[in-house]
Structure formats: C-alpha cells, structure tokens
N, C-alpha and C. Protein backbone atom coordinates (compact mmCIF):
# COMPACT_ATOMS: atom_id res chain seq x y z
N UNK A 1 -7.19 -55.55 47.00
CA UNK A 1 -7.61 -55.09 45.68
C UNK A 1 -8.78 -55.96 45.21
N UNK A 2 -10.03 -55.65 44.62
CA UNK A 2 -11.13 -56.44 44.27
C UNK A 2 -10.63 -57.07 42.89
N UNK A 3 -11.61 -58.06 42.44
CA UNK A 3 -11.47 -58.74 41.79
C UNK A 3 -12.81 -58.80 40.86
N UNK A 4 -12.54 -58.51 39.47
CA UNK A 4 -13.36 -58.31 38.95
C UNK A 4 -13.98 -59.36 37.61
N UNK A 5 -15.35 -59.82 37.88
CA UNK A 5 -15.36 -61.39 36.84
C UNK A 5 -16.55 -60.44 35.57
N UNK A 6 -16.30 -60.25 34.65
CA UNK A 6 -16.80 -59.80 33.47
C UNK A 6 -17.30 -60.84 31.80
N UNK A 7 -18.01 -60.29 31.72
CA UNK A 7 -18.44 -61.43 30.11
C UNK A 7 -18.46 -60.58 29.37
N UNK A 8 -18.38 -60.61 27.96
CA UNK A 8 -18.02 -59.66 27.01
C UNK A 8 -18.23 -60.27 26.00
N UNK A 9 -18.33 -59.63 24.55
CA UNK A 9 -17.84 -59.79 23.60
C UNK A 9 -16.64 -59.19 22.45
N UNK A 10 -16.55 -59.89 21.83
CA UNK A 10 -14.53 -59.05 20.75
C UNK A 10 -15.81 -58.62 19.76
N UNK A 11 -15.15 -58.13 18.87
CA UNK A 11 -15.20 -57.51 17.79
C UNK A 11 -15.96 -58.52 16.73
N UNK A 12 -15.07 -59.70 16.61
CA UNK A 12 -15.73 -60.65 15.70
C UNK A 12 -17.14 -61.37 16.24
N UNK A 13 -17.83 -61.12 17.19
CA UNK A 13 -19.22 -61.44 17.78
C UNK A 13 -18.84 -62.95 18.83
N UNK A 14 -17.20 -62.94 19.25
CA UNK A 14 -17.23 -64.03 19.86
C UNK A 14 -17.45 -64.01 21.78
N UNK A 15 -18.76 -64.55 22.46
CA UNK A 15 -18.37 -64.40 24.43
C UNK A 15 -17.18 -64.67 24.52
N UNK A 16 -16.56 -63.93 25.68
CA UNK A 16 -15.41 -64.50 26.22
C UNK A 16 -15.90 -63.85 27.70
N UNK A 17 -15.32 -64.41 28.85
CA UNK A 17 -15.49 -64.04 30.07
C UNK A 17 -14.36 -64.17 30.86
N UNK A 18 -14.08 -63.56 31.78
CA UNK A 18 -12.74 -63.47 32.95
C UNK A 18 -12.97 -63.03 34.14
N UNK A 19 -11.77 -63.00 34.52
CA UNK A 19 -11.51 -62.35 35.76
C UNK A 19 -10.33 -61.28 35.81
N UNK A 20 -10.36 -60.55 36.74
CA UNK A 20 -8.92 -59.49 36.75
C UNK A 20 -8.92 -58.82 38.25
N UNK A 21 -7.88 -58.72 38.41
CA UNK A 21 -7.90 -57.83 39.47
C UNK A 21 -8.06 -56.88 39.22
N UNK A 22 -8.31 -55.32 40.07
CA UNK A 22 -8.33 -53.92 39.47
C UNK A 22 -8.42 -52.90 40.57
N UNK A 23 -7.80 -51.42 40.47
CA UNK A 23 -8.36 -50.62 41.44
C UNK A 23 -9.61 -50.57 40.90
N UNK A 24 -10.35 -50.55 40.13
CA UNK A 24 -11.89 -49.64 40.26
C UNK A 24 -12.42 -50.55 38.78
N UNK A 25 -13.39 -50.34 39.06
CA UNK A 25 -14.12 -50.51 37.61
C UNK A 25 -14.18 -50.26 36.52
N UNK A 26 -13.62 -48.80 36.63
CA UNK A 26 -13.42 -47.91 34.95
C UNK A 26 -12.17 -48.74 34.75
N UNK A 27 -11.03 -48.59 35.21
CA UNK A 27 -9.95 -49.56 34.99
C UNK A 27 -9.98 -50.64 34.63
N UNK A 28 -11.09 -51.53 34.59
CA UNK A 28 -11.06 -52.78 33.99
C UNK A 28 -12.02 -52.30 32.53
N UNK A 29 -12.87 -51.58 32.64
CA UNK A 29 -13.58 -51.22 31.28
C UNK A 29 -12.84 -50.82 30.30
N UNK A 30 -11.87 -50.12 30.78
CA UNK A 30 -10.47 -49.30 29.45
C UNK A 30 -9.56 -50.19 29.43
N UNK A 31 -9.67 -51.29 30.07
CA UNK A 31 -8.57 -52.23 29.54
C UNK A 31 -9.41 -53.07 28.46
N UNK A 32 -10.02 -53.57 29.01
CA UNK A 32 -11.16 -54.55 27.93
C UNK A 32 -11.35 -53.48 27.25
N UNK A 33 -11.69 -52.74 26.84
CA UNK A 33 -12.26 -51.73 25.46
C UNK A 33 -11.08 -51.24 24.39
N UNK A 34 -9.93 -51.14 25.34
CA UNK A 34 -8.65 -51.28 24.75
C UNK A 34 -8.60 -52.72 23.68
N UNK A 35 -8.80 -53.83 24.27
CA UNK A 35 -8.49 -55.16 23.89
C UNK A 35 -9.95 -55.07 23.00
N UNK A 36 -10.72 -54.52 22.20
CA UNK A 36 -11.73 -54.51 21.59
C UNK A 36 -12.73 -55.53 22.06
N UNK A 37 -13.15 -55.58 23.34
CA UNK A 37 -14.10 -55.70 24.12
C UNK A 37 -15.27 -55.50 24.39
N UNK A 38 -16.08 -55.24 24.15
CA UNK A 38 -17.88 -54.60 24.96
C UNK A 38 -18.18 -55.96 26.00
N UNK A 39 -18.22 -55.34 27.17
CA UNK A 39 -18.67 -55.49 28.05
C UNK A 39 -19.93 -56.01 28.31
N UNK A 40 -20.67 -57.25 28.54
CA UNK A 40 -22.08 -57.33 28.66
C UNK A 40 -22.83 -57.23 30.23
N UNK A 41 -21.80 -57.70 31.12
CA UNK A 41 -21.89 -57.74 32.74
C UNK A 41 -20.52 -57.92 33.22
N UNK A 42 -20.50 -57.29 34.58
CA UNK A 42 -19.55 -57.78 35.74
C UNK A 42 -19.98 -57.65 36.78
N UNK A 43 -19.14 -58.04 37.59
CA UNK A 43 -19.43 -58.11 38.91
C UNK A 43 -18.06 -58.15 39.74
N UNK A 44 -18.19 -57.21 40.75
CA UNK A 44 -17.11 -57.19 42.06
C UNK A 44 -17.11 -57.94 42.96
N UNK A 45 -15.97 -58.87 43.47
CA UNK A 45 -15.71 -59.68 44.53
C UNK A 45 -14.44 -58.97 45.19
N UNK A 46 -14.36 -59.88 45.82
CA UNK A 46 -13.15 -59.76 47.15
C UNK A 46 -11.46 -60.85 46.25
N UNK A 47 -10.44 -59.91 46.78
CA UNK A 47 -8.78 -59.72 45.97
C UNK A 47 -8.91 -61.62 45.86
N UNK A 48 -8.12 -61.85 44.63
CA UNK A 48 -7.99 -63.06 44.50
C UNK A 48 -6.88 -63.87 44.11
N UNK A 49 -5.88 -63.22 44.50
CA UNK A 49 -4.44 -63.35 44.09
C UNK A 49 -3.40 -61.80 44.53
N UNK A 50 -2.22 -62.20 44.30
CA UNK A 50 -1.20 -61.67 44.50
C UNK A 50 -0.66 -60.21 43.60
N UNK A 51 -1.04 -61.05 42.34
CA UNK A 51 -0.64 -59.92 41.29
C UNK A 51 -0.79 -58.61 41.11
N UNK A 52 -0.10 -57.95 40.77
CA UNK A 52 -0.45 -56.77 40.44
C UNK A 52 -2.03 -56.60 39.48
N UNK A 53 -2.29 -54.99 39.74
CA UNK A 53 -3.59 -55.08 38.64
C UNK A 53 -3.12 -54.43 37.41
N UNK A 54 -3.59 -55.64 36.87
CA UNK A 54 -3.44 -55.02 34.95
C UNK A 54 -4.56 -55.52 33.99
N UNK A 55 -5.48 -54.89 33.73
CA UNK A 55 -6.82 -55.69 33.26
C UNK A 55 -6.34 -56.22 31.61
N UNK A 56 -5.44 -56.36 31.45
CA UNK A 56 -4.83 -56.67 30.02
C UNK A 56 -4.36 -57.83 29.99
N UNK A 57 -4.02 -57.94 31.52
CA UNK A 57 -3.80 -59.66 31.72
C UNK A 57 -4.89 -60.15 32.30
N UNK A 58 -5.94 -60.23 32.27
CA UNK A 58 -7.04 -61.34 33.00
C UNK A 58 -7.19 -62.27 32.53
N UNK A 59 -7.46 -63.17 33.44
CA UNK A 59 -7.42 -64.47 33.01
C UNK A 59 -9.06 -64.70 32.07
N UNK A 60 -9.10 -64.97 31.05
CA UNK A 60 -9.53 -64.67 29.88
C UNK A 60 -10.54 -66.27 29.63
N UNK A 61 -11.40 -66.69 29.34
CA UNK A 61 -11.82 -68.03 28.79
C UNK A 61 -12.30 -67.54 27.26
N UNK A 62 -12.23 -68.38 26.72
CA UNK A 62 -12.70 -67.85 25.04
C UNK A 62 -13.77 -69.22 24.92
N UNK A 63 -14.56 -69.60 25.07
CA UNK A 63 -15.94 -70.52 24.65
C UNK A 63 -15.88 -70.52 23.63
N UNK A 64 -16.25 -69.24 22.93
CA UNK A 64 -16.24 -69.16 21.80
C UNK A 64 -15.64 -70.38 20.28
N UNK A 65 -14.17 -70.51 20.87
CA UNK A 65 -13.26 -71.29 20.31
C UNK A 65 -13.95 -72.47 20.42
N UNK A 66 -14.46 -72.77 21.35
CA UNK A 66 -14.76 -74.41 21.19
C UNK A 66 -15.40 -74.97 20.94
N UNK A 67 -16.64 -73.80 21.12
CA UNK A 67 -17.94 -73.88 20.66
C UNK A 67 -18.10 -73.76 18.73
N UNK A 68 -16.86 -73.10 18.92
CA UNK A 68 -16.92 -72.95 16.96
C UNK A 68 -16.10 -74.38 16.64
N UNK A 69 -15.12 -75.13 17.18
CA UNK A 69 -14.32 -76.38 16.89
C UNK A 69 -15.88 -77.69 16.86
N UNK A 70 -16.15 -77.47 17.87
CA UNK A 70 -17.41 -78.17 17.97
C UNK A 70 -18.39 -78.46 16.77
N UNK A 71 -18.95 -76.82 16.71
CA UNK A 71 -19.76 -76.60 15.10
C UNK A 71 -18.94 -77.17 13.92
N UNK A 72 -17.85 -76.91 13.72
CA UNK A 72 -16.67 -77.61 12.44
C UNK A 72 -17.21 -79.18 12.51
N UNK A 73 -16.87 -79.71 13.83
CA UNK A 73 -16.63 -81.28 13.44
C UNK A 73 -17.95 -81.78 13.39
N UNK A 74 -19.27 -80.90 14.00
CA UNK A 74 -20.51 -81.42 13.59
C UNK A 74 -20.74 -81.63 12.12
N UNK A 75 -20.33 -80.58 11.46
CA UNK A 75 -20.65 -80.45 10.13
C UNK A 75 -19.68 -80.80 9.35
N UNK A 76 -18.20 -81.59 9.69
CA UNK A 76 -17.40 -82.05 8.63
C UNK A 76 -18.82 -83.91 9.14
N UNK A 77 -18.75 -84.16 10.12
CA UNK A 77 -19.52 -85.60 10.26
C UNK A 77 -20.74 -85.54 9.75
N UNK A 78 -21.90 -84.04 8.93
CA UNK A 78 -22.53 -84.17 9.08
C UNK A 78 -22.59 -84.52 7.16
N UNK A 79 -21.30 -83.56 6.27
CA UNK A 79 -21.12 -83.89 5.33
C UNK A 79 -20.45 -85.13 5.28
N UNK A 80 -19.63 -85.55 6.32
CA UNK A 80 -19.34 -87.29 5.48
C UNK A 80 -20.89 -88.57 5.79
N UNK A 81 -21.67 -88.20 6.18
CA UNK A 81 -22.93 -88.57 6.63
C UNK A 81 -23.70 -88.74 4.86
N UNK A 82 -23.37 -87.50 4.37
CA UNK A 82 -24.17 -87.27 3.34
C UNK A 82 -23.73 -87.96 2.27
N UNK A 83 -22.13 -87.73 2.14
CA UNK A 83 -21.26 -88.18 1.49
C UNK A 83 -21.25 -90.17 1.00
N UNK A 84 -21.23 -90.43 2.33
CA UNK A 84 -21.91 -91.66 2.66
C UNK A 84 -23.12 -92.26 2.11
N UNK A 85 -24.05 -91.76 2.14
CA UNK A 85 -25.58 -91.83 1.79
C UNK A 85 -25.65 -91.73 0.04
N UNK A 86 -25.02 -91.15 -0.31
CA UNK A 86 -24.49 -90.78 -1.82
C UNK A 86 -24.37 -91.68 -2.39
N UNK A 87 -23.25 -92.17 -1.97
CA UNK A 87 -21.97 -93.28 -2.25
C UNK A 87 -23.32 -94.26 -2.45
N UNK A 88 -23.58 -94.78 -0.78
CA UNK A 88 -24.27 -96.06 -0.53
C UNK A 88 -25.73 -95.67 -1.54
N UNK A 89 -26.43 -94.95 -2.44
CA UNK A 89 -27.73 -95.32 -3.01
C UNK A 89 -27.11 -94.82 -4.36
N UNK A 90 -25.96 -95.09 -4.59
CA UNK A 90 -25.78 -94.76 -6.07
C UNK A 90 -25.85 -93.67 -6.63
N UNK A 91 -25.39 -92.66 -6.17
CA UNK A 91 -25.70 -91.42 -6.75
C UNK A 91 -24.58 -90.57 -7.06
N UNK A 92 -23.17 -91.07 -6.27
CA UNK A 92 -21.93 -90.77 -6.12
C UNK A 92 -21.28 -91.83 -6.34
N UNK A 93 -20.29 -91.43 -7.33
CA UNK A 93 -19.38 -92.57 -7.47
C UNK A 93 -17.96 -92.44 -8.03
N UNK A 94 -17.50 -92.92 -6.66
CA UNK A 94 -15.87 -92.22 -6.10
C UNK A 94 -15.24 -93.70 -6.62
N UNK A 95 -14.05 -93.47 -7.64
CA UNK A 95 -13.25 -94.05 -7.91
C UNK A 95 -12.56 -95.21 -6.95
C-alpha cells in the first residue's frame, strides 16, 4: 500500500503536514477535506508500515502550534522588556 506525505492547511490558516497510508490519492484528499484540510502538496512513496489505511489517522505534525508558543513567549519577553525600561527611566511606577 503507498504511503502518502502531504502539507496542508486547517481552517484556522494553521501548516500542518503528514503522512498516511492509502489505496489511492482521492482517499487521502476526502479524508483530509473531511478533517477541514486544503491540501497544498503531496507526494507518493513506497508502504511504510503495517497499518491499515485510514487517512484520518495520519500521522499529523502541527508546526503551527509551536511556531505560535514561540510568537507568545517572544512577545510576553518582549513586553516585560518594555515593562522594564518603564520601571527603570521613571515612567512606571509599580508599588
């Protein structure tokens, strides 16, 4: 059974990319489109496991997530930066 590695995006504008096994190609497109998916590329390889094919289970990476955890802690460090700068020239003044 081939094995199919795809990049995509959800609904909320986040990449995610995987893999799945599948008979055919349309079969992995109606599963991802099911899972509110669009498709940006894939590509067919050779079977890569045991499992049955179910494109609902592919093994899934979400970037997205970390890349947004990432953006958070830039910008909580970038407001205590500021916060800081405040404080230290007198302009803020925290109890």
């Amino acid at each position: 059974m081939p094995a199919f590695r795809w990049k995509g995006r959800t609904r909320d504008g986040h990449d995610v990319e995987g893999r799945v096994d599948a008979r055919s190609k349309e079969q992995v497109v109606d599963g991802l489109r099911r899972n509110g998916i669009t498709i940006i590329s894939m590509t067919e390889g050779s079977a890569g496991g045991s499992e049955p094919a179910d494109p609902d289970r592919g093994t899934t990476t979400l970037k997205s997530e970390s890349s947004s955890l990432r953006t958070f802690v830039v910008l909580l460090l970038v407001a205590a930066a500021v916060i800081g700068a405040l404080v230290y020239f007198g302009k803020l003044h925290i109890p």
